[in-house]
Protein backbone atom coordinates (compact mmCIF):
# COMPACT_ATOMS: atom_id res chain seq x y z
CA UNK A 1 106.46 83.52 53.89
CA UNK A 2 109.02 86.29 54.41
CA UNK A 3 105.93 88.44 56.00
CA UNK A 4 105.30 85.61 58.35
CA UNK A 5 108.60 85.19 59.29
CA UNK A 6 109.26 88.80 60.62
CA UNK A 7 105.95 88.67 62.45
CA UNK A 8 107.18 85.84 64.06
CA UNK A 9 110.70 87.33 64.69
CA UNK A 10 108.92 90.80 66.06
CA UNK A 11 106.40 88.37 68.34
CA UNK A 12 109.54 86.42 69.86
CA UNK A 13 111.49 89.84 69.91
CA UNK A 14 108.23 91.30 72.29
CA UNK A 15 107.88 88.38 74.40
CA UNK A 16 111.50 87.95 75.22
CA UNK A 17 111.43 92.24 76.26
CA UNK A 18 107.90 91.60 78.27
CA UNK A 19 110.17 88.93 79.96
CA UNK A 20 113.11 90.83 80.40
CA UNK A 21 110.90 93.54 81.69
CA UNK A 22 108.91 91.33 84.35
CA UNK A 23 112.52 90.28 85.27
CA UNK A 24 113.34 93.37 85.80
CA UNK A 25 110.69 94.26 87.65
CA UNK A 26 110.74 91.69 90.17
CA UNK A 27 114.61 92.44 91.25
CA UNK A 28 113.93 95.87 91.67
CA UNK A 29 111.07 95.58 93.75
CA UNK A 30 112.78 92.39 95.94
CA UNK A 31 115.21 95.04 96.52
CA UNK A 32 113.63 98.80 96.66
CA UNK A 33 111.10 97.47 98.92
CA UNK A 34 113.04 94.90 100.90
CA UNK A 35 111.68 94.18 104.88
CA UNK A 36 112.87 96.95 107.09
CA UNK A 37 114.55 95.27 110.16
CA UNK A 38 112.44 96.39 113.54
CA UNK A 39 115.01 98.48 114.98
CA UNK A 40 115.20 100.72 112.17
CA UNK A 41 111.61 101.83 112.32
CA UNK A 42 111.54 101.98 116.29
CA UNK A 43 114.29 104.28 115.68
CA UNK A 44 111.98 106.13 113.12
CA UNK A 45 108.86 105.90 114.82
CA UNK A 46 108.97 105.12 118.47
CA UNK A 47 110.19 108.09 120.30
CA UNK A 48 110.77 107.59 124.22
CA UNK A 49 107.71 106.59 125.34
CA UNK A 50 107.89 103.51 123.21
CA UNK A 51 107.72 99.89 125.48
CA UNK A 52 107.61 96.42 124.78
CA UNK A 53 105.45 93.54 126.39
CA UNK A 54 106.40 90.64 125.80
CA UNK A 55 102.81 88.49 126.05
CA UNK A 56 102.14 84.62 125.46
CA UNK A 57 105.94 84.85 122.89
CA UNK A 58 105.20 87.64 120.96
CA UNK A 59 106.79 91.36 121.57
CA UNK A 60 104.28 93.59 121.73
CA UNK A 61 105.28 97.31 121.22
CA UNK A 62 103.04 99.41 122.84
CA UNK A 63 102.34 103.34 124.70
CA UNK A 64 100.92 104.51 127.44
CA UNK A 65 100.65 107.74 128.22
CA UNK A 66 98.48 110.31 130.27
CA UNK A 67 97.01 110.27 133.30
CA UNK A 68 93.25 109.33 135.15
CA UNK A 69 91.17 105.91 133.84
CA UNK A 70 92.74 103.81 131.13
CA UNK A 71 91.14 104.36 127.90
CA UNK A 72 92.87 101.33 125.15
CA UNK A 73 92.84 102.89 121.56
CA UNK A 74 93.27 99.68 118.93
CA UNK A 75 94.29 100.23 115.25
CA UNK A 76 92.69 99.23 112.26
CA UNK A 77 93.53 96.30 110.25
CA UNK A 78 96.76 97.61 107.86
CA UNK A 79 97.38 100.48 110.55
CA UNK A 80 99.04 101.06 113.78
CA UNK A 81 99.07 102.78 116.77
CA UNK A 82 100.12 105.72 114.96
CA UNK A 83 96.67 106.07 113.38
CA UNK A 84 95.85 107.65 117.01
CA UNK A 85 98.19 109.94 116.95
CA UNK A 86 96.14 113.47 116.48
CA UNK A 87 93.73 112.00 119.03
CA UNK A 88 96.46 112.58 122.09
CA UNK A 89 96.32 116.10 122.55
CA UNK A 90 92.67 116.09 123.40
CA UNK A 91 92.62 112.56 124.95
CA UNK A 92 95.94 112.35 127.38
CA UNK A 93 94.82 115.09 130.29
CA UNK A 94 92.03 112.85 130.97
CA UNK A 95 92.69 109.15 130.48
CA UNK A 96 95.72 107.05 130.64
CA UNK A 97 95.90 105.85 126.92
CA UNK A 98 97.13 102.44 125.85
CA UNK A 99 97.61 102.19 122.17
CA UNK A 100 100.00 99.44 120.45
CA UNK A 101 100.28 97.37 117.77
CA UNK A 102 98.48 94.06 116.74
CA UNK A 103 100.30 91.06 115.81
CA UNK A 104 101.37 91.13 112.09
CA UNK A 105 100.83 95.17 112.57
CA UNK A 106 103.48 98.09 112.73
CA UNK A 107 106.25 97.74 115.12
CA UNK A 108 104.78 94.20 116.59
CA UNK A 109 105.28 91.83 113.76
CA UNK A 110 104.71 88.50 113.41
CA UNK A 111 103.19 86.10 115.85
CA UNK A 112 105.81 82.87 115.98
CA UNK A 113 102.29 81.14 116.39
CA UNK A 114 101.23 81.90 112.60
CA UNK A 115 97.31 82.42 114.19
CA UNK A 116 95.93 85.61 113.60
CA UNK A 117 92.05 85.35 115.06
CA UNK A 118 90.43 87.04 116.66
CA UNK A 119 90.13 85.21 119.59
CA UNK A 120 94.07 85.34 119.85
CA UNK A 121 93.70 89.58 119.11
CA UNK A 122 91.51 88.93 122.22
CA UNK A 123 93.69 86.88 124.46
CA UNK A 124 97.18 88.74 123.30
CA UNK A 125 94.97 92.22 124.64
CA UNK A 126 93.90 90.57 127.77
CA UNK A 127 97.69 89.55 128.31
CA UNK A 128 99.00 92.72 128.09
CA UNK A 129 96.37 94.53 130.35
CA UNK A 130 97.39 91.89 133.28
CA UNK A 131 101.17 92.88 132.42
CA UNK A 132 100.33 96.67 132.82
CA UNK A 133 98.02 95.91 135.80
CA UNK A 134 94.74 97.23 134.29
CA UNK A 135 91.75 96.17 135.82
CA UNK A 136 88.92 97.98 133.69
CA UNK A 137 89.25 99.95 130.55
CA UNK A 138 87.49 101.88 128.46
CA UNK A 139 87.93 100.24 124.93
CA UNK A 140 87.71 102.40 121.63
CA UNK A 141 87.98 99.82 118.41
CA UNK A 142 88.64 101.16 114.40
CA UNK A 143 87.75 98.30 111.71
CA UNK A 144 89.77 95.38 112.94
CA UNK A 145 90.17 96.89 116.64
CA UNK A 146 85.81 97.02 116.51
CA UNK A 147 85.92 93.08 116.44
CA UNK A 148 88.64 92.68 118.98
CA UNK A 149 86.82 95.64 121.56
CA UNK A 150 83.28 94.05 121.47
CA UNK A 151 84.70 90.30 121.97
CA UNK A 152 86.32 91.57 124.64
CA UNK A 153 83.67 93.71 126.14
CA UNK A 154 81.11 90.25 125.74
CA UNK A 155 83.46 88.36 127.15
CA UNK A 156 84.41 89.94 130.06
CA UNK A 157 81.52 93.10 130.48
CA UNK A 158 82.92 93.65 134.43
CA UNK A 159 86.05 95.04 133.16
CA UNK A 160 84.51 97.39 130.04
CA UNK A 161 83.18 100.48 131.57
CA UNK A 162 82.50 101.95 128.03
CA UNK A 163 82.99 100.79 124.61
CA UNK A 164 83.29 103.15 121.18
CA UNK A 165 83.15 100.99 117.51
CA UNK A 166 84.65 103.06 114.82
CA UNK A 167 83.73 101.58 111.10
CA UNK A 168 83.76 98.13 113.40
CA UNK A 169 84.51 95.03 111.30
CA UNK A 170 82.26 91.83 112.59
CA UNK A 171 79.22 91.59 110.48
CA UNK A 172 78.50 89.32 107.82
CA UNK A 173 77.70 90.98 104.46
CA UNK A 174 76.96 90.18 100.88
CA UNK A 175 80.34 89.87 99.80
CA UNK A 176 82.37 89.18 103.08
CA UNK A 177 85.47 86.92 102.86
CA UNK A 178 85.31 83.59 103.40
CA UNK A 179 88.75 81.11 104.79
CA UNK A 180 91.20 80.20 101.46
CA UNK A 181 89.91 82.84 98.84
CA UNK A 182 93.64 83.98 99.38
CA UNK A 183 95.67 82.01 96.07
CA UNK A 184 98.85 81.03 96.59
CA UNK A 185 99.94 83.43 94.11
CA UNK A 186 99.62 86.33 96.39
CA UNK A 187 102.88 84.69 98.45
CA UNK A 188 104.91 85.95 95.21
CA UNK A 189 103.03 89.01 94.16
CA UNK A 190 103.00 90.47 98.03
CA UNK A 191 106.44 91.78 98.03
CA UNK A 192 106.23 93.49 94.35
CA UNK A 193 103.41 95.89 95.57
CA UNK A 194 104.89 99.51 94.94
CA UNK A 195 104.68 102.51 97.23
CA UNK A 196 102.06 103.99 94.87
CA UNK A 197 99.91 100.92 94.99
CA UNK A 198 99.95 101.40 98.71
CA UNK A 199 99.06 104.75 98.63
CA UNK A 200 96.33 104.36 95.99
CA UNK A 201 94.90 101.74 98.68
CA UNK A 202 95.13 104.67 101.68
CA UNK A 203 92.95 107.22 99.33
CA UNK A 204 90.36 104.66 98.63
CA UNK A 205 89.92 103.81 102.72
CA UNK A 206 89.38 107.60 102.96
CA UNK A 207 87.13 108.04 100.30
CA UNK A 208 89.84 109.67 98.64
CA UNK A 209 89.64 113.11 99.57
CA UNK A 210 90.15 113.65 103.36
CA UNK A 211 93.10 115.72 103.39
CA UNK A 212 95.79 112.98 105.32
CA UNK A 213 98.64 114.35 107.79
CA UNK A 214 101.94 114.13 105.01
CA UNK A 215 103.27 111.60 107.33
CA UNK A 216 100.88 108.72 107.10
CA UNK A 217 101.66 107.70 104.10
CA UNK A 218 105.62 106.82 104.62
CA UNK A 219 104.54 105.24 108.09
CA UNK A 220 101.25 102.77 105.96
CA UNK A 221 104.51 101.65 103.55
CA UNK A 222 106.99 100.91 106.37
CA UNK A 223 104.56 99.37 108.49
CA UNK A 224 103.91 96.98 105.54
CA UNK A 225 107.39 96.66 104.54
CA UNK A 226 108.40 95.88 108.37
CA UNK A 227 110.38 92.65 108.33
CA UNK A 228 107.90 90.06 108.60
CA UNK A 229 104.40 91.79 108.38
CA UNK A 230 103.74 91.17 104.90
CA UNK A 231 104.07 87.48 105.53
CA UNK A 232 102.01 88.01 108.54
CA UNK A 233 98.80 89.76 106.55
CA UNK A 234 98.62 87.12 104.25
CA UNK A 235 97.87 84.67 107.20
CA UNK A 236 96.06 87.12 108.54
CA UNK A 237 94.10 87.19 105.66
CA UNK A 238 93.37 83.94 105.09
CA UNK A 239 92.12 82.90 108.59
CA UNK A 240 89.51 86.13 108.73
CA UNK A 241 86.12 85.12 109.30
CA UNK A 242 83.41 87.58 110.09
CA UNK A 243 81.43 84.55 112.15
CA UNK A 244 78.18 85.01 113.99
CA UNK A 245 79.01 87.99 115.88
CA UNK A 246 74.66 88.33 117.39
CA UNK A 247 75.26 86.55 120.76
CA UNK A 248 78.59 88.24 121.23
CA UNK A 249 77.25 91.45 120.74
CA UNK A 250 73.64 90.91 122.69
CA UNK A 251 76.01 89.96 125.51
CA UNK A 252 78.03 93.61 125.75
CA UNK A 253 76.84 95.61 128.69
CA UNK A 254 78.91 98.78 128.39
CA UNK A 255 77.64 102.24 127.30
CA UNK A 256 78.29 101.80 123.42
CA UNK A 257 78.99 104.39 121.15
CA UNK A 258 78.79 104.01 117.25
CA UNK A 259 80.69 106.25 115.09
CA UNK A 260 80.88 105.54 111.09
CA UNK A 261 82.01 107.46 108.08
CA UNK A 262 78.84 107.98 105.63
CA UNK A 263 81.28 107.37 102.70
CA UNK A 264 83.00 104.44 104.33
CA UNK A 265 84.09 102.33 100.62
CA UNK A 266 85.21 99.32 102.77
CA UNK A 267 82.29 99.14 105.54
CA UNK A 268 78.83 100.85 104.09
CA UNK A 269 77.32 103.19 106.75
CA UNK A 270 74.27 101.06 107.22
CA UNK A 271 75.92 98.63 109.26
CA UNK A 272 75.93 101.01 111.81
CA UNK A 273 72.40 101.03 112.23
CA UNK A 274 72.87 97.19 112.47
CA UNK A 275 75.25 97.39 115.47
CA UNK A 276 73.12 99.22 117.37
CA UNK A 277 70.11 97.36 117.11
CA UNK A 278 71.99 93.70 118.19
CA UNK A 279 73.56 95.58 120.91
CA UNK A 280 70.53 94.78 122.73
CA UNK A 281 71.82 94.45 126.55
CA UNK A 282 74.19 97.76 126.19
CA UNK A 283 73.14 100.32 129.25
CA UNK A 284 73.40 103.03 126.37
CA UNK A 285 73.52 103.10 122.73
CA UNK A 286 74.52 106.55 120.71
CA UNK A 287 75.34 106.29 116.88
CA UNK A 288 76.80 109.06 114.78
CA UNK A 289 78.21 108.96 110.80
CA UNK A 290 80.03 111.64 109.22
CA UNK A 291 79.41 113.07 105.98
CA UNK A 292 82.29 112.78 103.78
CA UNK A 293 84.47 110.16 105.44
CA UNK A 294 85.04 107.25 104.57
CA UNK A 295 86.77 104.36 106.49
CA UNK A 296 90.28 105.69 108.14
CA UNK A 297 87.58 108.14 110.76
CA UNK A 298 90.44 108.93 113.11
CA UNK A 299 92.57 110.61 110.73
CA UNK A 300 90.23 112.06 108.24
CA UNK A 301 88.45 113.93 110.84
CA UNK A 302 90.52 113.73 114.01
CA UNK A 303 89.64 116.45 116.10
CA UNK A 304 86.02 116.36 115.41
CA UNK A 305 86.06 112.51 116.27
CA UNK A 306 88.19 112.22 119.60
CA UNK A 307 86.09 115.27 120.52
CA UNK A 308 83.05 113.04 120.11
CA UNK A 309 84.56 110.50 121.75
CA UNK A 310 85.93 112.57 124.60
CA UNK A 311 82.06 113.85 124.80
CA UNK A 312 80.55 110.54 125.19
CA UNK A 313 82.90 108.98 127.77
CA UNK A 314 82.78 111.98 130.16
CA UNK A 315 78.96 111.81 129.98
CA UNK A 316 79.65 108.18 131.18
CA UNK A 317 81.02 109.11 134.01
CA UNK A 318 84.86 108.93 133.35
């Protein structure tokens, strides 16, 4: 009975630490890895040419810089416009480059309307072109920014001279997310996600061993941490729906060009061979993959990629 007991006692005694512990825990990280207000990381991160557009209620921080046709760079889903970063050296003595960031994304934030679609991506992009006063574009699209630049280019192919998908999001595979897979759990276990965790998720996008500029890493955690964009991705989150993305894409016009990291852990490399055979009314179609990288292209391999890129729309014509 005695042995009992103190198994009992050294149970309780366990359980009442593993509480503590978890208690613990959770303070800490409500308070290491509290939101960052906005105007700290503008501060950090915007430098002088950073603007805002304010478009259909929702700030939109954005860049544009350079000179000759405008060329819009759009982030991948988790990113910002700082993902483009190595790509401006090459990029800015030819084209006037628009990069910003998406709703729930970076230095943007939260939409007050609580939709994050695609179809609002779309109309919050066509907003802010009629703001800046650009007529036609040349659209380049990572992950995320794929779906929004080949909506766009179907739905409006006058204005697209040229269009460039980069590990494009947008079709349906065997274990795509559906609407409400997202528990309600994740509401409370969203802000206890550690610096590491984050950083764990960065490697596995790049096929964890592209050698990353040092400052991505510290810009991916304050991006998430910026006050309101972790509520933000898991709305984002639970609205995502590839859809039926054939017609859109048979529709697209432009000069296309497919680029794809062969090791790409999110996106396999075969669906670039599917893009290129639905984009079946496109004036052009060039595909390319990359040994190696995996699904972060534009800064695992940046100078080889906005050299490609730099290639393809000069041998377009602008």
């Amino acid at each position: 009975m005695n042995i009992l007991r103190g198994i009992f006692k050294w149970l309780l005694r366990g359980v009442l630490a593993l509480v503590i512990g978890i208690a613990l825990y959770v303070a800490y990280a409500h308070w290491a890895w509290r939101d960052i207000p906005v105007a700290k990381l503008e501060q950090k991160y915007g430098g002088d040419t950073l603007r805002t557009a304010v478009v259909d209620g929702l700030p939109i921080r954005y860049q544009l810089q350079g000179s000759g046709p405008a060329l819009v760079l759009i982030h991948s889903h988790y990113m910002d416009m700082g993902l483009w970063d190595d790509w401006l050296p090459l990029l800015t003595p030819h084209f006037t480059v628009l990069r910003y960031d998406l709703a729930g994304h970076g230095l943007t934030g939260p939409d007050a309307t609580g939709v994050y679609i695609v179809a609002r991506d779309v109309a919050l992009l066509d907003g802010l072109l009629q703001q800046l006063q650009i007529t036609d574009v040349a659209l380049v699209g990572s992950s995320l920014g794929g779906n929004i630049a080949f909506t766009f280019a179907a739905q409006a192919p006058e204005r697209v001279r040229a269009l460039v998908l980069v590990n494009s999001g947008g079709l349906k595979r065997a274990n795509s997310r559906s609407r409400g897979e997202i528990p309600a759990w994740a509401d409370h276990l969203m802000p206890l996600v550690p610096p590491v965790a984050l950083n764990r998720f960065l490697r596995w996008m790049a096929a964890g061993n592209a050698p990353l500029a040092d400052a991505l890493t510290p810009r991916f955690v304050d991006g998430w941490r910026r006050e309101g964009n972790r509520v933000a991705e898991l709305s984002r989150l639970r609205q995502f729906e590839t859809g039926e993305p054939d017609a859109l894409l048979a529709a697209i016009t432009a000069p296309t060009l497919i680029l794809w990291g062969e090791s790409n852990p999110q996106l396999p490399v075969a669906l670039a061979e599917q893009f290129e055979n639905k984009l079946t009314a496109a004036r052009a179609v060039q595909r390319k993959t990359y040994p190696g990288a995996g699904h972060l292209l534009p800064v695992e391999k940046p100078a080889e990629v906005a050299a490609d890129v730099l290639a393809f729309l000069q041998r377009e014509g602008l």
